[in-house]
Protein backbone atom coordinates (compact mmCIF):
# COMPACT_ATOMS: atom_id res chain seq x y z
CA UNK A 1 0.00 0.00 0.00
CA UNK A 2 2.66 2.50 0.64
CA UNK A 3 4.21 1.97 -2.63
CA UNK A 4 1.16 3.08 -4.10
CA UNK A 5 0.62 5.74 -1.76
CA UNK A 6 3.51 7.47 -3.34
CA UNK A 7 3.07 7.02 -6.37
CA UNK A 8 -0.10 8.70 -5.49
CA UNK A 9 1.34 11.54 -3.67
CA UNK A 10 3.52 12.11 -6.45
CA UNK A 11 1.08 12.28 -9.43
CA UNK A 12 -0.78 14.57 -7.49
CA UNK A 13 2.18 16.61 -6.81
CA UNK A 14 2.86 16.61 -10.49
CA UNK A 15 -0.53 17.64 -11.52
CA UNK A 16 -0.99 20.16 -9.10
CA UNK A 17 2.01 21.23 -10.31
CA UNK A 18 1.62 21.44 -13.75
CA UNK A 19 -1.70 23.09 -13.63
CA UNK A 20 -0.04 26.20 -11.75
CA UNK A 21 2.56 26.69 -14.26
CA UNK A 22 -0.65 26.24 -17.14
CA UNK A 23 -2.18 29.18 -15.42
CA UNK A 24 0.76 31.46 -14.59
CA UNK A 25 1.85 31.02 -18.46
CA UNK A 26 -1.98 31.94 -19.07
CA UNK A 27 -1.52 35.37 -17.45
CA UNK A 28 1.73 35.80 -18.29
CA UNK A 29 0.73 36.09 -21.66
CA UNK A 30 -2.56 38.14 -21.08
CA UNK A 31 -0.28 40.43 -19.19
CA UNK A 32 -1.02 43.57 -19.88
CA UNK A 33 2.30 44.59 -22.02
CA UNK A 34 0.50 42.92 -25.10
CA UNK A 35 -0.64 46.23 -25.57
CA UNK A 36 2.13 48.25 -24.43
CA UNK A 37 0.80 49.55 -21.24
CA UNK A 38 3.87 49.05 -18.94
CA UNK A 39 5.42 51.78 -21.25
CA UNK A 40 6.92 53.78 -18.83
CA UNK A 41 6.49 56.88 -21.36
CA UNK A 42 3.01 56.40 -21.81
CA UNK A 43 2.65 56.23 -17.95
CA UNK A 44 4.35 59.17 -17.09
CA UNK A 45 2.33 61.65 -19.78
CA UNK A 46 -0.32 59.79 -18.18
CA UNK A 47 0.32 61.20 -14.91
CA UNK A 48 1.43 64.60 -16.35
CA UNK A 49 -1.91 65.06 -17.99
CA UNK A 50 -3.77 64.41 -14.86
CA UNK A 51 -1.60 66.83 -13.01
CA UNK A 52 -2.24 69.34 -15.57
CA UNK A 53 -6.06 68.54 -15.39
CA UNK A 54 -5.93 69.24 -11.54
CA UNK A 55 -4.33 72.43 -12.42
CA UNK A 56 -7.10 73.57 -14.99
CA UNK A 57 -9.76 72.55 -12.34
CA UNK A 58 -7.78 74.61 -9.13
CA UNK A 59 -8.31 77.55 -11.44
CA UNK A 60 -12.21 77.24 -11.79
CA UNK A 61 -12.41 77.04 -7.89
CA UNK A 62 -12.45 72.99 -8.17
CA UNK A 63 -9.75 71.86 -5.97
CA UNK A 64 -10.16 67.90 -5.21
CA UNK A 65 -12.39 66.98 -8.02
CA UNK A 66 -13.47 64.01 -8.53
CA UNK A 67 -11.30 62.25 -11.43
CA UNK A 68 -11.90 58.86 -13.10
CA UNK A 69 -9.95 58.64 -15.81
CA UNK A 70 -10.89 55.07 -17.88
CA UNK A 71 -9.01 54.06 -20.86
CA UNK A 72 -9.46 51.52 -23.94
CA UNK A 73 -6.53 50.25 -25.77
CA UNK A 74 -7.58 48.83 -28.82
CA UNK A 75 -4.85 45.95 -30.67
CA UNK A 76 -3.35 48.81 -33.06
CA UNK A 77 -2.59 50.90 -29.48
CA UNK A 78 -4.83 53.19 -30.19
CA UNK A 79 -5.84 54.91 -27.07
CA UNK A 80 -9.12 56.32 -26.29
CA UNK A 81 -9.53 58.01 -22.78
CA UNK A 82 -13.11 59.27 -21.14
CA UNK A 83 -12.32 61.55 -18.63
CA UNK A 84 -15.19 61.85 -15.60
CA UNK A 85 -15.00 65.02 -13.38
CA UNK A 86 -17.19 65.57 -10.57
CA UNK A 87 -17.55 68.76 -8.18
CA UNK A 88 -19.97 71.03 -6.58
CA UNK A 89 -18.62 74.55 -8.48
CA UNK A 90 -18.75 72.43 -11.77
CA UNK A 91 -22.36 71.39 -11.55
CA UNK A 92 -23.69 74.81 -10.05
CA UNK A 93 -21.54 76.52 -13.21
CA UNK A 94 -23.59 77.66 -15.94
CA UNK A 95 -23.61 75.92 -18.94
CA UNK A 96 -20.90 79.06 -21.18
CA UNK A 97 -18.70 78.38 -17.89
CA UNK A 98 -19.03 74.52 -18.64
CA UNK A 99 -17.96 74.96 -22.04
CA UNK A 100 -15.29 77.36 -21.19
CA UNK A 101 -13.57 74.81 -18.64
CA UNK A 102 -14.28 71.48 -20.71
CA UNK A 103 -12.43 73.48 -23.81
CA UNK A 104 -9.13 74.14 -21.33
CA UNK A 105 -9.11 70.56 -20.40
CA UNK A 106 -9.28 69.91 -24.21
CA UNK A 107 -6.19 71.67 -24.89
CA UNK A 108 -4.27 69.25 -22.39
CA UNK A 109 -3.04 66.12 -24.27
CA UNK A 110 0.05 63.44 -24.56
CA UNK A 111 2.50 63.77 -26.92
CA UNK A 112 1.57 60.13 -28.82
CA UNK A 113 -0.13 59.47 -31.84
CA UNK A 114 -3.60 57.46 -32.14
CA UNK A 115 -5.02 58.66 -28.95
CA UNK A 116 -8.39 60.51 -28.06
CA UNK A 117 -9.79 61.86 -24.77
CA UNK A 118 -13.25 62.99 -23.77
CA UNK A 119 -14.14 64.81 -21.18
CA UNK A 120 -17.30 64.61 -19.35
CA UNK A 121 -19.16 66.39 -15.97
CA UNK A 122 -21.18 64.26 -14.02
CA UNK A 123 -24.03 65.80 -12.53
């Protein structure tokens, strides 16, 4: 019986082992530098263009927004972001003010091709 017991043990071993390194190639290769977002570039405009964005919103009297900033890379790395700002001063502003503010945030961008942001104020 013991014999058998480890052989038992063992094919386990080997199976459990073998399924972990099926699933850590799996995500290895779903990582998420198939579409070139550990660019450390592309990060760091990233980060610029929200700082800029806090910026433009400090100067309309909208200091610690709300910011959700979601973004879609398509295969061709084409990047489209959607931009989601929330405060008090922007919903009370009238709508020439909105318009006014969602133009400045317009003008802020990265300095890649095949990229597209939208900006929009959540009630």
């Amino acid at each position: 019986m013991k014999g058998k017991q480890k052989q038992w043990i063992l094919m386990t071993a080997a199976l459990i082992f073998s399924t972990v390194l099926s699933i850590a190639g799996t995500a290895h290769s779903m990582d998420a530098d198939t579409y070139g977002l550990k660019d450390g570039l592309i990060k760091e405009q990233e980060k610029e263009c929200l700082r800029k964005i806090k910026e433009v919103l400090k100067s309309y009297q909208c200091n610690n927004s709300g910011i959700t900033m979601t973004k879609v890379i398509d295969r061709d790395g084409n990047r489209q972001y959607r931009i989601l700002l929330h405060h008090k001063n922007i919903k009370d502003m009238d709508l020439t003010k909105k318009e006014k503010l969602k133009q400045d945030l317009e003008n802020i961008g990265f300095c890649q091709e095949n990229f597209s942001i939208s900006y929009e104020f959540l009630p």
